[in-house]
C-alpha atoms as a PDB file:
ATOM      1  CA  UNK A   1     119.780 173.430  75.678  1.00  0.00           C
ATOM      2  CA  UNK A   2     120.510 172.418  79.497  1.00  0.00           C
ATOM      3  CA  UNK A   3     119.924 168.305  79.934  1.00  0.00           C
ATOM      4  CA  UNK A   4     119.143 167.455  83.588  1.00  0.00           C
ATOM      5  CA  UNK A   5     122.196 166.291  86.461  1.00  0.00           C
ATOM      6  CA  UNK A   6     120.603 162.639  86.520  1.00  0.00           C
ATOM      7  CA  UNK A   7     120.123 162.665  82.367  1.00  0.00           C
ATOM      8  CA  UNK A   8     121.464 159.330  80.625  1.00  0.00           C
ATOM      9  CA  UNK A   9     121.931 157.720  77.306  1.00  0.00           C
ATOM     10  CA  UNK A  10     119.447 154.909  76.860  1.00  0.00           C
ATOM     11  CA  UNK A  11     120.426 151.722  78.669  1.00  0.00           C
ATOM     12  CA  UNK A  12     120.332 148.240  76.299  1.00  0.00           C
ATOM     13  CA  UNK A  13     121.189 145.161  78.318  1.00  0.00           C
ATOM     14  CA  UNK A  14     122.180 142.435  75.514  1.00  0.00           C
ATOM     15  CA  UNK A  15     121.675 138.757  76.623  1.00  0.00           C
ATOM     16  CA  UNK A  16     123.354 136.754  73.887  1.00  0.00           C
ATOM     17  CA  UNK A  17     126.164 134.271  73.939  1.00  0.00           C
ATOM     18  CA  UNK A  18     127.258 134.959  70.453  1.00  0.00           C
ATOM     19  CA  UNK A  19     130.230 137.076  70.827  1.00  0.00           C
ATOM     20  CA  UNK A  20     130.797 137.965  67.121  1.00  0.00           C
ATOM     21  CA  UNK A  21     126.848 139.055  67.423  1.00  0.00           C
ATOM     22  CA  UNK A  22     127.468 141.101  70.628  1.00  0.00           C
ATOM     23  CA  UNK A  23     130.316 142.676  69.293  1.00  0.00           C
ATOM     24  CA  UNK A  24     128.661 144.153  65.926  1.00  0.00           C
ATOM     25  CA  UNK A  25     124.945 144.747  68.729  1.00  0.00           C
ATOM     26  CA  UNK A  26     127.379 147.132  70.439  1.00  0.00           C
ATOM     27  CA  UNK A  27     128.851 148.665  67.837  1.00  0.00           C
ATOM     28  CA  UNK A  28     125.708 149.720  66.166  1.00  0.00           C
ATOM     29  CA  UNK A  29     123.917 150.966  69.038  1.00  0.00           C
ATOM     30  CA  UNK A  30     127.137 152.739  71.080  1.00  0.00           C
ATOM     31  CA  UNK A  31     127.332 154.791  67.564  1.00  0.00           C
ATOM     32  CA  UNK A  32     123.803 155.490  68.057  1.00  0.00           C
ATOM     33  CA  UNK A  33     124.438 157.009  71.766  1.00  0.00           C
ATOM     34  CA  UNK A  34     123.040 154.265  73.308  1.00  0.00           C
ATOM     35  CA  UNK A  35     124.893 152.485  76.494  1.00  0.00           C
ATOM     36  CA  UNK A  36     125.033 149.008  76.263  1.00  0.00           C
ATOM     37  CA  UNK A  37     125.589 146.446  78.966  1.00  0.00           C
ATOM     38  CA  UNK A  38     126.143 142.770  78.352  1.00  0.00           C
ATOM     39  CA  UNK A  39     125.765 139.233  79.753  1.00  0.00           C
ATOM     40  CA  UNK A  40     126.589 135.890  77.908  1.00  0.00           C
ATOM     41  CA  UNK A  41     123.750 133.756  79.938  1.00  0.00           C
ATOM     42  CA  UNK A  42     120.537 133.684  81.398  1.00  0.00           C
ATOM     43  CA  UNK A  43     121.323 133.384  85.161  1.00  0.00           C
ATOM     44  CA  UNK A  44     123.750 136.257  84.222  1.00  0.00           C
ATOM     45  CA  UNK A  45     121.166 138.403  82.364  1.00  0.00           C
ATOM     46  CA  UNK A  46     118.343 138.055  84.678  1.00  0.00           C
ATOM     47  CA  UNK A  47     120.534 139.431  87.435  1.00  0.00           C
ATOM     48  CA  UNK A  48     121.789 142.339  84.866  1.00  0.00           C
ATOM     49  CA  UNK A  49     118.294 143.234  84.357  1.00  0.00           C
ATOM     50  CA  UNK A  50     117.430 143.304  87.938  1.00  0.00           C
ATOM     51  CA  UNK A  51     120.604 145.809  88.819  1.00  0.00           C
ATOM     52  CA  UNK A  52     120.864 148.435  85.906  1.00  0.00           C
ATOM     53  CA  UNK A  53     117.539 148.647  85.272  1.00  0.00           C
ATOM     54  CA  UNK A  54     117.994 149.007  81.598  1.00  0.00           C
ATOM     55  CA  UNK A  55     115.620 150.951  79.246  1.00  0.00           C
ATOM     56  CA  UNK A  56     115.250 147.440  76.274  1.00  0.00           C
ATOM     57  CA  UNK A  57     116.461 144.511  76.904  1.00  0.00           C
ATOM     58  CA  UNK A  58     117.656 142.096  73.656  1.00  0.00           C
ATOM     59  CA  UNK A  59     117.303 138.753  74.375  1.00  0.00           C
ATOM     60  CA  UNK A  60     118.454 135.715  72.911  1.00  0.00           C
ATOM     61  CA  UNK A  61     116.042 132.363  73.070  1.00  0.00           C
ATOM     62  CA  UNK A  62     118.694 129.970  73.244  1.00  0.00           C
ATOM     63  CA  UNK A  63     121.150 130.874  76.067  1.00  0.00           C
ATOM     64  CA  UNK A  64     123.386 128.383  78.936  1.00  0.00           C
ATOM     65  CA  UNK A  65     121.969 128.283  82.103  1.00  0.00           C
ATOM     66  CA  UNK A  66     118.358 129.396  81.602  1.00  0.00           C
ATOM     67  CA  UNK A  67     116.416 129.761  78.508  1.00  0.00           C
ATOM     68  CA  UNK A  68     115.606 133.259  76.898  1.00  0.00           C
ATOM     69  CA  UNK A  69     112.153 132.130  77.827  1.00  0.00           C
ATOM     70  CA  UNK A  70     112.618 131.430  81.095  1.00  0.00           C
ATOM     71  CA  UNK A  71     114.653 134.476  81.992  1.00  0.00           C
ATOM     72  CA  UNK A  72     111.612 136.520  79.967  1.00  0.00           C
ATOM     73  CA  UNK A  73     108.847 135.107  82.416  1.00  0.00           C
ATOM     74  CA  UNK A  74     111.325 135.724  85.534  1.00  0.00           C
ATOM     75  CA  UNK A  75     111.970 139.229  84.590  1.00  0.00           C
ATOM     76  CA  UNK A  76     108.258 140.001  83.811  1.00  0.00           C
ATOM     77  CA  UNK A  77     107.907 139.151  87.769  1.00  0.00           C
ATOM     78  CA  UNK A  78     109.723 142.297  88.317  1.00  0.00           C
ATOM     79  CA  UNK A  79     110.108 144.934  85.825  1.00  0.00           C
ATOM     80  CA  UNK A  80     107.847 146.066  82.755  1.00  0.00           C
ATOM     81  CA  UNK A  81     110.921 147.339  80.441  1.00  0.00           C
ATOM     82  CA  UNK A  82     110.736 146.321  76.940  1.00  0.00           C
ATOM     83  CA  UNK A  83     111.848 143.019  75.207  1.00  0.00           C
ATOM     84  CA  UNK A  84     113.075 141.803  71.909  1.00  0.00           C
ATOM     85  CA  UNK A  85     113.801 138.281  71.957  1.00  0.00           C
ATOM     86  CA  UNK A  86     116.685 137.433  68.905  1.00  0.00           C
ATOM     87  CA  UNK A  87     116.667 133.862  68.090  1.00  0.00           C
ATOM     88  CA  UNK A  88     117.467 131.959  64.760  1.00  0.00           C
ATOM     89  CA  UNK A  89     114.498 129.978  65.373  1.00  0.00           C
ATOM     90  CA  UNK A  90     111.643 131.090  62.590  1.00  0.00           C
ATOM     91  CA  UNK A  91     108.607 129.255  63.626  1.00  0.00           C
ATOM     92  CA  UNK A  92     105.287 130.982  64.486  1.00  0.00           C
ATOM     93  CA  UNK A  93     105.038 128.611  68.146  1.00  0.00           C
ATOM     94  CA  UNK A  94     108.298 130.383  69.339  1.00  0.00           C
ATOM     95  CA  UNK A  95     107.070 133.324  68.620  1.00  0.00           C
ATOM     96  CA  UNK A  96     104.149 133.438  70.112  1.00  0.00           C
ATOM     97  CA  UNK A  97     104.926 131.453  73.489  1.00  0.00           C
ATOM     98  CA  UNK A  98     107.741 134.436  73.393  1.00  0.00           C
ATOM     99  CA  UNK A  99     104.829 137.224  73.399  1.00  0.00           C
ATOM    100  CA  UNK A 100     102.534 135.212  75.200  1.00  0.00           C
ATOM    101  CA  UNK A 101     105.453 135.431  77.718  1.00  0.00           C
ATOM    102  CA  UNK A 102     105.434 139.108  77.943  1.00  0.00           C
ATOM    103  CA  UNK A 103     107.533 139.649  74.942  1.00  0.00           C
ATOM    104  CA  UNK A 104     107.174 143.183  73.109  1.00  0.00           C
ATOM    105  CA  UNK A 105     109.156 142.299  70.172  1.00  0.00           C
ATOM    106  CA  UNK A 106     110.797 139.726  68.151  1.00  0.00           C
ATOM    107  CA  UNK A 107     113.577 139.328  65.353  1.00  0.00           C
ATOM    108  CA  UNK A 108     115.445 136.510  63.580  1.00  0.00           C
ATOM    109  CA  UNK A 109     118.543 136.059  63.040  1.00  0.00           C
ATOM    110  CA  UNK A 110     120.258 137.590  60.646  1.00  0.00           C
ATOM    111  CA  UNK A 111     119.015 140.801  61.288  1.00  0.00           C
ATOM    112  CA  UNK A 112     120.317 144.135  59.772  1.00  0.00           C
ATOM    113  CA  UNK A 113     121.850 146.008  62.687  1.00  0.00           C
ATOM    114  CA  UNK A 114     119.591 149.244  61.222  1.00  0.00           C
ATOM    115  CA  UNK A 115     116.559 147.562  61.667  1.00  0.00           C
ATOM    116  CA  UNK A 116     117.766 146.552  65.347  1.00  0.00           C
ATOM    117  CA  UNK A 117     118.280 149.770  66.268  1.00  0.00           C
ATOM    118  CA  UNK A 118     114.986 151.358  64.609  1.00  0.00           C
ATOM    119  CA  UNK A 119     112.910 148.843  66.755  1.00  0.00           C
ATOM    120  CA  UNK A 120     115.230 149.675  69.845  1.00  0.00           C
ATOM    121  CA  UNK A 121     113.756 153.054  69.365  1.00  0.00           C
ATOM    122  CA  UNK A 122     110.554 152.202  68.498  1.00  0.00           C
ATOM    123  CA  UNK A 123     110.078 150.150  71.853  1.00  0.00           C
ATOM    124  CA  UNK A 124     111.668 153.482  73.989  1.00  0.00           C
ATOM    125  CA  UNK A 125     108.936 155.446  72.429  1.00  0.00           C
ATOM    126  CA  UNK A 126     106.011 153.345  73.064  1.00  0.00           C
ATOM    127  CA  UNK A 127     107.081 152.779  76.950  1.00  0.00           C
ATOM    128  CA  UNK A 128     107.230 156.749  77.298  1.00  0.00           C
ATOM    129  CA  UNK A 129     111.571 156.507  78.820  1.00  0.00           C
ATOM    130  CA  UNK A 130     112.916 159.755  78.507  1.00  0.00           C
ATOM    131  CA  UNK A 131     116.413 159.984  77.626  1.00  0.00           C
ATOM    132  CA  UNK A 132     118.962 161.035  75.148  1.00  0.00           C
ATOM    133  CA  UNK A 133     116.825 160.794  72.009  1.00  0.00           C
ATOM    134  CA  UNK A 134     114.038 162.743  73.780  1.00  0.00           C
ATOM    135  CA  UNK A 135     115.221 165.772  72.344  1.00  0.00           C
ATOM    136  CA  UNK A 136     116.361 164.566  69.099  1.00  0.00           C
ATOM    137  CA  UNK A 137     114.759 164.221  65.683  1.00  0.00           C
ATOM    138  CA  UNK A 138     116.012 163.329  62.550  1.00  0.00           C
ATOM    139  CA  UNK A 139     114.170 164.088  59.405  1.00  0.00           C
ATOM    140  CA  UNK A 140     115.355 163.023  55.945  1.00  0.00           C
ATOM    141  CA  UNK A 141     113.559 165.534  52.922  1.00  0.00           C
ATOM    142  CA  UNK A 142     113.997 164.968  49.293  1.00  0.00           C
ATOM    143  CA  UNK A 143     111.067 165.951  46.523  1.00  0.00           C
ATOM    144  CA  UNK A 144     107.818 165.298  48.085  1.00  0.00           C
ATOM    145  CA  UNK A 145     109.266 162.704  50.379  1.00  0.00           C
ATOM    146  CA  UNK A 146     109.475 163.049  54.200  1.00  0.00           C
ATOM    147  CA  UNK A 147     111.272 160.566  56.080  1.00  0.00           C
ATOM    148  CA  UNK A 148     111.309 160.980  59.852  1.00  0.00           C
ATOM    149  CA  UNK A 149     113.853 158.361  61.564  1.00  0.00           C
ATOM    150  CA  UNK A 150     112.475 158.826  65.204  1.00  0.00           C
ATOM    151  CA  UNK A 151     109.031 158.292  64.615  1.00  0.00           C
ATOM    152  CA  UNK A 152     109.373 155.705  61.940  1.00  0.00           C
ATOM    153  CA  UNK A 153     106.860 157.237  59.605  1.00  0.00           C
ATOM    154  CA  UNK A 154     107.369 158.020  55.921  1.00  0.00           C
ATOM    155  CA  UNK A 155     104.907 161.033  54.262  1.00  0.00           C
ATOM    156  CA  UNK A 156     104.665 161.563  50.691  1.00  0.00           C
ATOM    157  CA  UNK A 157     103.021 164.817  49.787  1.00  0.00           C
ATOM    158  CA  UNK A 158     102.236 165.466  53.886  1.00  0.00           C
ATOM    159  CA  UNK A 159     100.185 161.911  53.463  1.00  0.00           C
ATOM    160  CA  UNK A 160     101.771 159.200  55.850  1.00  0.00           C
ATOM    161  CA  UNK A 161     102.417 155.989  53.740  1.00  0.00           C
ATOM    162  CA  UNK A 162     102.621 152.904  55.713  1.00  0.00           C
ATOM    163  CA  UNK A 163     106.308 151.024  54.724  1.00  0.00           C
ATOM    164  CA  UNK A 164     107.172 147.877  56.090  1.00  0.00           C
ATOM    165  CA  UNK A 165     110.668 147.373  58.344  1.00  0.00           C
ATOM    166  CA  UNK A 166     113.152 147.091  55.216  1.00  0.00           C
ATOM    167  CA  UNK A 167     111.267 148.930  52.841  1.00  0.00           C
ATOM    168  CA  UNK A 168     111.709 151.898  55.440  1.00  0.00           C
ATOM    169  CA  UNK A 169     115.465 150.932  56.182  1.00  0.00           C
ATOM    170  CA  UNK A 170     116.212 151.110  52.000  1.00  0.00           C
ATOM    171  CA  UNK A 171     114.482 154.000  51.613  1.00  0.00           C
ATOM    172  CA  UNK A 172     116.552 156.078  54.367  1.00  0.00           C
ATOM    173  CA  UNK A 173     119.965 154.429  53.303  1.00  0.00           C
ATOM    174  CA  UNK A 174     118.944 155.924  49.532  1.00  0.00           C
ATOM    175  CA  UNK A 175     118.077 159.496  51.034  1.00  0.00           C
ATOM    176  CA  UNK A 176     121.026 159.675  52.844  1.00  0.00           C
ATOM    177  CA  UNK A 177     123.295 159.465  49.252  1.00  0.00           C
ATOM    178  CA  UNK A 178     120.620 161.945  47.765  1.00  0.00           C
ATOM    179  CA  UNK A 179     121.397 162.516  44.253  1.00  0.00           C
ATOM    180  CA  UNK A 180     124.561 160.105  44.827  1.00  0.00           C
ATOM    181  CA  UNK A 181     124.915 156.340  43.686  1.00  0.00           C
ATOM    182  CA  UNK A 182     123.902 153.304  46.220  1.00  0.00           C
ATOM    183  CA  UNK A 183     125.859 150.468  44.668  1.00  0.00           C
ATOM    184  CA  UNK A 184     123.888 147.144  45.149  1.00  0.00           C
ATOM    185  CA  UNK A 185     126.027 145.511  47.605  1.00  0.00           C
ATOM    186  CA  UNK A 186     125.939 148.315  49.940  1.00  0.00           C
ATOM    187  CA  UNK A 187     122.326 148.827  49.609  1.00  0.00           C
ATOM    188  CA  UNK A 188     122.231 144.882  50.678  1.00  0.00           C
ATOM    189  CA  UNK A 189     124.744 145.112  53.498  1.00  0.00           C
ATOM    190  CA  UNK A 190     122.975 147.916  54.965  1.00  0.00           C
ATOM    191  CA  UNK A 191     119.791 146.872  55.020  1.00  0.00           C
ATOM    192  CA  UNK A 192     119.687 142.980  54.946  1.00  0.00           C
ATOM    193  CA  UNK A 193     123.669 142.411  56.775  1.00  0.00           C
ATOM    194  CA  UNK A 194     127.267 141.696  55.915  1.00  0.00           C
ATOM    195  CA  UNK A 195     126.049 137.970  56.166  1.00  0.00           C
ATOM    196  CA  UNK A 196     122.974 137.726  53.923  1.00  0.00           C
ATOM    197  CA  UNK A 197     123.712 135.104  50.941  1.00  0.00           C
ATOM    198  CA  UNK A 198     120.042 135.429  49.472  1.00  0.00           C
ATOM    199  CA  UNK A 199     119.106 135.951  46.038  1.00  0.00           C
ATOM    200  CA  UNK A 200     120.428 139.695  45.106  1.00  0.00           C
ATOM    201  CA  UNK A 201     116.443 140.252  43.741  1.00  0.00           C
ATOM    202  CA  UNK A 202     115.207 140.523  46.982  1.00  0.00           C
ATOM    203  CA  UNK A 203     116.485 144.089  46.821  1.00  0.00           C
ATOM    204  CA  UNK A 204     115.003 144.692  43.337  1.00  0.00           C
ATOM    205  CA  UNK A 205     111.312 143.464  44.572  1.00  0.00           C
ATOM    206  CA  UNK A 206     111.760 145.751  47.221  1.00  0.00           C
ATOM    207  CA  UNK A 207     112.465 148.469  45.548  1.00  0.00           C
ATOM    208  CA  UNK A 208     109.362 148.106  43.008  1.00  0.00           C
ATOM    209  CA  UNK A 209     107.577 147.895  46.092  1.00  0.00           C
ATOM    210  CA  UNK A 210     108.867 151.005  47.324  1.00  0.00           C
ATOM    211  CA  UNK A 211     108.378 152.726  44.067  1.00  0.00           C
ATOM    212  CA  UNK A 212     104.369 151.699  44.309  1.00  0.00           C
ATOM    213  CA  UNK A 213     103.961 153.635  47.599  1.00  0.00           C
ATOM    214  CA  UNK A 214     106.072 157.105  47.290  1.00  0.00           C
ATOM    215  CA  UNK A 215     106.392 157.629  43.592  1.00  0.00           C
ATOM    216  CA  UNK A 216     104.016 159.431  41.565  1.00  0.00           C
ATOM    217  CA  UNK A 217     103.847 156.639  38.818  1.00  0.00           C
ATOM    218  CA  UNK A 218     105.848 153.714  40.086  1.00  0.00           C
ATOM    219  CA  UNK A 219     106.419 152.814  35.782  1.00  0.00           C
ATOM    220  CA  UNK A 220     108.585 155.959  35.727  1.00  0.00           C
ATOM    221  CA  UNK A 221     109.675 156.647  38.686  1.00  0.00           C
ATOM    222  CA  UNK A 222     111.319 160.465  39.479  1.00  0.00           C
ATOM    223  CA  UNK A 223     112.760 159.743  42.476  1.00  0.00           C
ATOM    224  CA  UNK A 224     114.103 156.436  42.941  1.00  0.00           C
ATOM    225  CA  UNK A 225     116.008 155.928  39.314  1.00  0.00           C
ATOM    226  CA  UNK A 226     117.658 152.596  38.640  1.00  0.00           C
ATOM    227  CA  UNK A 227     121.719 153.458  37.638  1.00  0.00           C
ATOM    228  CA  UNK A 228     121.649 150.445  35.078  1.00  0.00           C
ATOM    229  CA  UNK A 229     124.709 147.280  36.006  1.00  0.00           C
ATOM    230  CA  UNK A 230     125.272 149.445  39.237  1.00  0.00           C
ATOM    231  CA  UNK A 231     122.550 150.079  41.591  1.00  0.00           C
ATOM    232  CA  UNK A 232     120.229 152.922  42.100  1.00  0.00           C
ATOM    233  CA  UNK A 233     120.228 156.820  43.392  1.00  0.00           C
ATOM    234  CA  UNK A 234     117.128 158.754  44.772  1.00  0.00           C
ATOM    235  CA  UNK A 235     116.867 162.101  42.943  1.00  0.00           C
ATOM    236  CA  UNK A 236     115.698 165.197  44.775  1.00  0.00           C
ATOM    237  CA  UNK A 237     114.189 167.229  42.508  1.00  0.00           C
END
């Protein structure tokens, strides 16, 4: 396959102050083949946006110098490219001044890097950029199950089932250890972050609810066993 002279990896400009946050942001998406380029406040990040005319932008709400709001309505002036404002604030007002704003997307923090990157993708998709993950497609197959990473859509029997953001992550960190343990901490590191202190039932409601939508009878489930004191394995028969 011959790529084009003026091809390119996927251009992410992170606006966030956070360096310990930047630093694991750019780790998860470099691996991903994604180029990353970074500024640490608005004023900064507006004029990063206006020069390398990145394919997503991730931007923080609270930021020195300008707002995240602020440098989301100047940069909707300009350019259409997609946003996903990060911010530990949970309340529905800032989120919806942030859409109302021209906002495409929006996640609190923490955030599992896996989801990150999934709605990364998911916002290159719907604006139509070509680029490195044009031609690239990842599909996960165990039993009846269909997982296709790209898309984001989950099939059971060639029927799409509609799975929520970390219902989808948990199910492709379990068919990527087909057949093969997923200890309970990992399964919660992976899809929840290294820093979430939550009740450890979160990932057993979860996984119930996951159990309702692919498996034949979610009481006895084939495919997504429990491996009792340890964790659980999906089983590709």
């Amino acid at each position: 396959m011959t790529t084009p002279a003026d091809y390119r990896p996927h251009r992410v400009l992170i606006i966030e102050d956070e360096a310990g946050l930047v630093d694991s942001i750019q780790y998860a998406l470099e691996s991903e083949q994604f180029e990353t380029v970074v500024a640490d406040d608005g004023r900064a990040g507006l004029e990063a946006a206006r020069l390398h005319r990145p394919d997503v932008v991730l931007l923080d709400l609270m930021l020195p110098g300008m707002s995240g709001l602020d440098v989301c309505r100047q940069i909707r002036t300009f350019s259409d490219v997609p946003i996903i404002m990060l911010t530990a604030k949970d309340s529905e007002a800032d989120k919806v001044t942030g859409l109302e704003l021209g906002a495409d997307d929006y996640m609190t923090k923490p955030f599992s890097m896996r989801e990150l990157v999934a709605r990364v993708r998911a916002q290159i998709r719907r604006s139509g950029r070509t680029g490195v993950f044009a031609e690239t497609n990842e599909v996960l197959r165990g039993g009846p199950i269909e997982l296709d990473i790209d898309a984001h859509i989950v099939r059971v029997n060639g029927e799409e089932v509609d799975l929520r953001p970390k219902e989808f992550e948990l199910l492709e960190s379990l068919m990527r250890r087909k057949n093969r343990l997923s200890a309970r901490h990992t399964l919660i590191d992976e899809v929840w972050g290294p820093s979430y202190f939550g009740d450890t039932k979160t990932l057993d409601v979860h996984i119930k609810r996951l159990r309702q939508k692919v498996e034949p009878d979610s009481g006895d489930p084939r495919h997504i066993v429990t491996v009792r004191g340890l964790g659980y394995k999906f089983v590709d028969e």
